[in-house]
Protein backbone atom coordinates (compact mmCIF):
# COMPACT_ATOMS: atom_id res chain seq x y z
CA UNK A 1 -9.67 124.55 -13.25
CA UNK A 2 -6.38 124.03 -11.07
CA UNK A 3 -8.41 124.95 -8.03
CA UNK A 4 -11.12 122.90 -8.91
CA UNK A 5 -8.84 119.62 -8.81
CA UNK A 6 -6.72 120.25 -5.99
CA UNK A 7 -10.16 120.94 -3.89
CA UNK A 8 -11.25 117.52 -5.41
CA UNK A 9 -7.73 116.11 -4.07
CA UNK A 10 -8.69 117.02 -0.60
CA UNK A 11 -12.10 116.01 -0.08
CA UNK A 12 -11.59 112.00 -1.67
CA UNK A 13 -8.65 111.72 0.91
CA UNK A 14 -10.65 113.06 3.90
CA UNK A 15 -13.11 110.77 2.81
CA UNK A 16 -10.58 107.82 3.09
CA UNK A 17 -9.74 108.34 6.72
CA UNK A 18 -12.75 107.59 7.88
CA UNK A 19 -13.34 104.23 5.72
CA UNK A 20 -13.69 101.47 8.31
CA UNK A 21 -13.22 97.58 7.53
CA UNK A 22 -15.37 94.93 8.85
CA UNK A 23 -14.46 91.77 10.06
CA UNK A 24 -15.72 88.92 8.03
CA UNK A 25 -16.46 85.46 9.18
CA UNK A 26 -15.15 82.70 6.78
CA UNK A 27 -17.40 80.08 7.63
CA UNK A 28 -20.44 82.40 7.72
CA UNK A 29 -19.24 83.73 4.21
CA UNK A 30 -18.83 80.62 2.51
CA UNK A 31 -22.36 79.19 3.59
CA UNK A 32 -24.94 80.56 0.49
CA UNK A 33 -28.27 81.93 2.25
CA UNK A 34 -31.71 80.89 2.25
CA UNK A 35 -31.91 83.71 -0.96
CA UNK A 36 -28.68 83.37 -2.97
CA UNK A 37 -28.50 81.16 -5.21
CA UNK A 38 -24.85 79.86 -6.39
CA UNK A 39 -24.34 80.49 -10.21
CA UNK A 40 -21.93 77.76 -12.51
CA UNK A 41 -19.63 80.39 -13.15
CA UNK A 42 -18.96 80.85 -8.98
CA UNK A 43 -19.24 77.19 -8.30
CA UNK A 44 -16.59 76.67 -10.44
CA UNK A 45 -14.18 79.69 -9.19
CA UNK A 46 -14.95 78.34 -5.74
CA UNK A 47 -12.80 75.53 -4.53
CA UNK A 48 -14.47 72.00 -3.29
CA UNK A 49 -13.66 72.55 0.15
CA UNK A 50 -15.00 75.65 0.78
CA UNK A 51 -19.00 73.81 1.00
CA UNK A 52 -17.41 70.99 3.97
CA UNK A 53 -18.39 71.75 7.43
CA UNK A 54 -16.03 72.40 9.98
CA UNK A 55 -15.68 69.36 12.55
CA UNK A 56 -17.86 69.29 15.14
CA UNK A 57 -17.23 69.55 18.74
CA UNK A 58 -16.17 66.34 21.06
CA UNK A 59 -19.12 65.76 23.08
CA UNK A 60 -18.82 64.74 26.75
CA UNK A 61 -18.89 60.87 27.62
CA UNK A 62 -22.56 59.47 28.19
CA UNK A 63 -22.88 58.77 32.05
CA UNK A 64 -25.60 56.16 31.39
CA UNK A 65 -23.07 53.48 29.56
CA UNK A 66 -20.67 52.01 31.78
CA UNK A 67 -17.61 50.03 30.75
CA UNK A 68 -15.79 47.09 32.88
CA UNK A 69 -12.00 47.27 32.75
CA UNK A 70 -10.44 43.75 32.54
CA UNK A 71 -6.90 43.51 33.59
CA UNK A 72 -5.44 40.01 32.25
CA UNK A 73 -3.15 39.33 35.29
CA UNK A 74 -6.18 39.08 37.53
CA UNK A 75 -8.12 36.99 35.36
CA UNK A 76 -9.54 33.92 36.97
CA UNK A 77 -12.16 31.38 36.42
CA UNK A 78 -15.18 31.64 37.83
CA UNK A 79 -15.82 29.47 40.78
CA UNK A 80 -18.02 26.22 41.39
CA UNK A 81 -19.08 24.46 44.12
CA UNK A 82 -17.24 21.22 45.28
CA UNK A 83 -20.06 19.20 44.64
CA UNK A 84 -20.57 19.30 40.97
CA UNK A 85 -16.42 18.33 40.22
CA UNK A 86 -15.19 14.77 40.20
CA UNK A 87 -11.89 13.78 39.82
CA UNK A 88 -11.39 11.12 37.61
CA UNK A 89 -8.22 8.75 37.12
CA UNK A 90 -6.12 9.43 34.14
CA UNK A 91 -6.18 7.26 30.85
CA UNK A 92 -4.24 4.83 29.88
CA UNK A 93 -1.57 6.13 27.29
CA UNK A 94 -2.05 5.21 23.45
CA UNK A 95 1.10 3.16 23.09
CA UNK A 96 4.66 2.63 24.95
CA UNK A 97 5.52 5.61 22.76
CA UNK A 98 3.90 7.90 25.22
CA UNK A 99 5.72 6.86 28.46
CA UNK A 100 8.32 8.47 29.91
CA UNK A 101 10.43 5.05 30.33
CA UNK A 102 11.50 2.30 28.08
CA UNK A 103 8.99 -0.09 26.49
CA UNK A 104 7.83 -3.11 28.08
CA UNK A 105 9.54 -6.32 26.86
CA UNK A 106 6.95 -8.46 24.39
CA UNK A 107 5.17 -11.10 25.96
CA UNK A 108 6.32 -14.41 26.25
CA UNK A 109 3.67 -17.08 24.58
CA UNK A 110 3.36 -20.41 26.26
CA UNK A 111 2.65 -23.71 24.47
CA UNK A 112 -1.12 -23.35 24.91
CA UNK A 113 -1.13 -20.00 23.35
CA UNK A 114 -0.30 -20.57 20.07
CA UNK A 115 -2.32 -19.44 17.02
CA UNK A 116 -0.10 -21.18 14.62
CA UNK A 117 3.08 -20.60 12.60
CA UNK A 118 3.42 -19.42 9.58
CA UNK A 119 5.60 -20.96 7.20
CA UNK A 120 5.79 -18.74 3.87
CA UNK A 121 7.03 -20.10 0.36
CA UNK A 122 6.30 -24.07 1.62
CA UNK A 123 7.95 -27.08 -0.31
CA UNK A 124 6.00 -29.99 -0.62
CA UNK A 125 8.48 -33.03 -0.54
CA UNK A 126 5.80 -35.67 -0.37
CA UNK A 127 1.87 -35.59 0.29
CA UNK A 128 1.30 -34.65 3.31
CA UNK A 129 4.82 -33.52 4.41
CA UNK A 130 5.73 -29.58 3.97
CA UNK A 131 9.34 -27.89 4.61
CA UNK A 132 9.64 -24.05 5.19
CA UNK A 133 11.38 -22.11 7.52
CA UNK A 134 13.82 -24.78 8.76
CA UNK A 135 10.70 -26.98 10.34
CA UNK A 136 9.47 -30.58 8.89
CA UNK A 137 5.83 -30.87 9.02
CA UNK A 138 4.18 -33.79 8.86
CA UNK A 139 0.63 -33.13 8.83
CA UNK A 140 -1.16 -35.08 11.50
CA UNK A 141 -4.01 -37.53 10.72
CA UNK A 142 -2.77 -38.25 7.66
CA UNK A 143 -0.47 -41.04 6.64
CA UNK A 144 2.25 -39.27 4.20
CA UNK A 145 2.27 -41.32 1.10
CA UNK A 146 6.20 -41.36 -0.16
CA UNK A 147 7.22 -39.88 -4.06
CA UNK A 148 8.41 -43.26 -4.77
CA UNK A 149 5.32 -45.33 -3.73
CA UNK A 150 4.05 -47.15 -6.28
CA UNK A 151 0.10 -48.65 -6.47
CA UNK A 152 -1.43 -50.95 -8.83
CA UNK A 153 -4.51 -51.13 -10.87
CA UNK A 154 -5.77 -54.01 -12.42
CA UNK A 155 -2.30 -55.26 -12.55
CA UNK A 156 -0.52 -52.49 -13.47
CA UNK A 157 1.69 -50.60 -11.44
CA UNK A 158 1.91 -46.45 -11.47
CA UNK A 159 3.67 -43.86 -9.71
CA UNK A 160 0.76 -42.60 -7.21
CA UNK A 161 3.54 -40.73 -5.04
CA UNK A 162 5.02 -38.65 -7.20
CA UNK A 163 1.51 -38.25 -8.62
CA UNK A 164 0.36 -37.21 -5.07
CA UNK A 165 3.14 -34.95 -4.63
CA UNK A 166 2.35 -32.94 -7.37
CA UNK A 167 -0.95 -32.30 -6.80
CA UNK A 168 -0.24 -31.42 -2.96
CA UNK A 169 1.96 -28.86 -5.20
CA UNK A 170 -0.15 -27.48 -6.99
CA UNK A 171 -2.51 -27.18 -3.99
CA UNK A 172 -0.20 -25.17 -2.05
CA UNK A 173 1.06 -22.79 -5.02
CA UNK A 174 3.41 -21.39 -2.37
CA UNK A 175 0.99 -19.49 -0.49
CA UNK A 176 1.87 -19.69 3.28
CA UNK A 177 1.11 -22.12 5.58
CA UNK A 178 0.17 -21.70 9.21
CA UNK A 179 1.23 -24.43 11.47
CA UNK A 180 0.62 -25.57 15.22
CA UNK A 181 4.59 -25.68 15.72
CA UNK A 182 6.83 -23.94 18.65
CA UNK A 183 8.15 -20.91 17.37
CA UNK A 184 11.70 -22.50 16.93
CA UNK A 185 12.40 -24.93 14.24
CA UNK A 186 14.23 -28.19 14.13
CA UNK A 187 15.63 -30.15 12.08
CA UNK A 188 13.01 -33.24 13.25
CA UNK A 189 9.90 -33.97 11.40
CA UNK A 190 7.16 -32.40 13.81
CA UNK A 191 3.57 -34.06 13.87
CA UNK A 192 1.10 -30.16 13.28
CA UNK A 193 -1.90 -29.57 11.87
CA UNK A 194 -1.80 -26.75 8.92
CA UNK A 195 -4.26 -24.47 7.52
CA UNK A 196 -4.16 -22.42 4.68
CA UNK A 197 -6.89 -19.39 5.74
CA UNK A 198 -9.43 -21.22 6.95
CA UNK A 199 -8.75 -24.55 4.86
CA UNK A 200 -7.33 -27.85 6.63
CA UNK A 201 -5.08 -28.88 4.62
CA UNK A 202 -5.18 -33.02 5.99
CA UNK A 203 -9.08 -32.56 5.24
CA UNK A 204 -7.67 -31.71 1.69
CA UNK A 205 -5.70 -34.30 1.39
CA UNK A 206 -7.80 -37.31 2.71
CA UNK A 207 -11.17 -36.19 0.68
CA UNK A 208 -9.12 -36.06 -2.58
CA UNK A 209 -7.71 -39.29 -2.03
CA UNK A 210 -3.92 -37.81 -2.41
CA UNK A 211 -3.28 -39.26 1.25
CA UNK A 212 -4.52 -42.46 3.77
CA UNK A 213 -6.34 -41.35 6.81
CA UNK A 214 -4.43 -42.46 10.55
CA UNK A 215 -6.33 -44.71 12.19
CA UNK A 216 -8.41 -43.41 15.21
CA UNK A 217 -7.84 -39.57 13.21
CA UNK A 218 -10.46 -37.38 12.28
CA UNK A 219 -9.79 -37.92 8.87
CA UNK A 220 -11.17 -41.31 8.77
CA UNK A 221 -14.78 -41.07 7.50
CA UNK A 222 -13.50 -38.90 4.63
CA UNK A 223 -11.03 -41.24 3.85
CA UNK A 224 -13.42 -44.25 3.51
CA UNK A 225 -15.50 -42.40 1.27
CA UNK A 226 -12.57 -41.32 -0.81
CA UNK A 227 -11.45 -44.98 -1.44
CA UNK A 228 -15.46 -45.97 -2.19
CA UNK A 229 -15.17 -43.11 -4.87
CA UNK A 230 -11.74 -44.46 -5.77
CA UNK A 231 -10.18 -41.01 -5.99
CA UNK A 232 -6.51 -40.21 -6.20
CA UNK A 233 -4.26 -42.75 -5.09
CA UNK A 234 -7.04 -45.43 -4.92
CA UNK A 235 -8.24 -44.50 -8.29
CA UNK A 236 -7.32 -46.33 -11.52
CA UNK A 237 -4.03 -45.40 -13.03
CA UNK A 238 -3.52 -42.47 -15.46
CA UNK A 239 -3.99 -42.84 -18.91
CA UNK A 240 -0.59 -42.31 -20.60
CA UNK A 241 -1.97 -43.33 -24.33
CA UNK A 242 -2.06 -39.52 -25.48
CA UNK A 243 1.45 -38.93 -24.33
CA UNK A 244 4.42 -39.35 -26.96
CA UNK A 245 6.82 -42.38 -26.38
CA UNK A 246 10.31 -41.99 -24.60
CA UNK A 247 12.74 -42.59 -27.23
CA UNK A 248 14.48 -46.10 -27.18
CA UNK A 249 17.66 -46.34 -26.25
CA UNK A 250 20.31 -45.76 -29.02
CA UNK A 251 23.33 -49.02 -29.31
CA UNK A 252 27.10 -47.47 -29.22
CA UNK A 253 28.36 -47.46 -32.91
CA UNK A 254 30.41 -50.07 -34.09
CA UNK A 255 34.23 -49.15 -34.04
CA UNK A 256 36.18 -49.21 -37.19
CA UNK A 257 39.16 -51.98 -37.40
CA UNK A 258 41.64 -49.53 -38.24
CA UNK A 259 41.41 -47.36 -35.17
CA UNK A 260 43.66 -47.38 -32.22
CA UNK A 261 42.15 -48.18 -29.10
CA UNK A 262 43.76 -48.24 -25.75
CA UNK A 263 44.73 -51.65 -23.92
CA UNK A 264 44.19 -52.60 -20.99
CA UNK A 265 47.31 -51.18 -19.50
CA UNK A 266 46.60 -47.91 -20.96
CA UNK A 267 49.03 -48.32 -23.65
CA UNK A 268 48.13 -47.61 -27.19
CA UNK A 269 48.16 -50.63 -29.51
CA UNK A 270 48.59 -50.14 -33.24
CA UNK A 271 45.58 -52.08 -35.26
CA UNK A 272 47.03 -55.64 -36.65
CA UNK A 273 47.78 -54.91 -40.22
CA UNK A 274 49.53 -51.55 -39.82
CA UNK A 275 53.42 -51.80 -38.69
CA UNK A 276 54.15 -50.36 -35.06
CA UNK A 277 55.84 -47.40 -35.01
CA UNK A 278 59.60 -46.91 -34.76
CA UNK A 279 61.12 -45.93 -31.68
């Protein structure tokens, strides 16, 4: 039996030596043939990566596409004949703001340019005369009728200036008032004509009666048929009925006899039946 074995011994190790290993392609081996098929058990011992191809090969450039290399400091417009550019003058700038140097100096207005004045927050002093601004403007083709003109009616006398004044007031309502006056103001009364907007205000005044055209004015035809119509000044006088009285005027009360009242020299005289102090 011992020489048995150690035969055995001897022939598995002679056997050994001549064992020769293959080499085995990775790629090749992880690839399942056209006959395998892969099992769930091996799937899941094998790792992901072992089914991913390996990269392929760069392939050579394709002689057929060409490419044009642009180098930006050559760059350059492309060119045009003379003929089809013009050169044109440059425009005008938007405002002073845009020039280089300083602005030009406002325009000076002459007499024959004026649009008008405007006088803003305008006092009526008397119909047809209007203070703003430091000017005195009496409208022109319009006689001013005074605040303390009086007219009569039937006999009867009534205020019709202060009565005209207060309705050029409340015509005006302190809107402004644009004049035909230099653009310095004086203390004398200037002769303008005034609008408010589009409104002439001596047209206003003259068809509402509140003021007497000028003779050889344009106001006249409106002023004749304000006095047919008998409107403002040359109507009848207001009706004062509804109004309350002014209360009369009240007499000084009598002074008592027994009070002291100063003489005429300023001194202090006691009254006639009381004894005059000692002194």
């Amino acid at each position: 039996m011992a020489a048995l074995i150690v035969a055995g011994g001897h022939t598995i190790k002679s056997h050994e030596s001549v064992i020769t290993v293959d080499q085995i392609d990775p790629i090749a081996d992880a690839l399942p043939t056209a006959g395998d098929t892969p099992s769930a058990s091996d799937a899941e011992q094998e790792p992901m990566t072992s089914a991913i191809p390996a990269p392929a090969a760069p392939q050579p450039p394709n002689p057929a596409i060409h490419s044009r290399a642009i180098d930006p400091e050559t760059v350059a417009p492309p060119e045009l004949p003379d003929q089809e550019l013009q050169r044109v003058e440059p425009r005008a700038p938007l405002s002073d703001l845009a020039l280089a140097g300083p602005p030009k100096p406002p325009k000076t207005k002459m007499p024959g340019d004026w649009n008008g004045t405007k006088l803003f927050q305008p006092v009526a002093t008397a119909a047809g005369l209007i203070e703003g601004k430091g000017y005195a403007v009496a409208v022109s083709g319009v006689d001013v009728v005074k605040a303390d003109e009086t007219c009569s009616d039937e006999g009867k006398s009534w205020a019709c200036g202060a009565r005209a004044r207060t309705a050029f007031r409340a015509f005006l309502r302190g809107r402004a008032v644009a004049c035909a006056v230099p653009p310095e103001g004086g203390r004398v009364t200037i002769s303008a004509e005034c609008h408010i907007g589009n409104q002439d205000i001596g047209q206003w005044l003259v068809e509402n009666g509140w003021a007497r055209a000028a003779q050889g004015g344009p106001y006249v035809e409106a002023g004749n048929k304000a006095r047919t119509a008998r409107r403002g000044i040359f109507g009848p006088a207001p009706d004062l009925d509804g109004l309350p009285a002014l209360p009369a005027a009240s007499e000084p009360a009598p002074v008592p006899p027994d009070s002291i009242l100063p003489a005429d020299g300023g001194a202090v005289t006691p009254p006639v039946d009381q004894p005059a102090p000692a002194q």
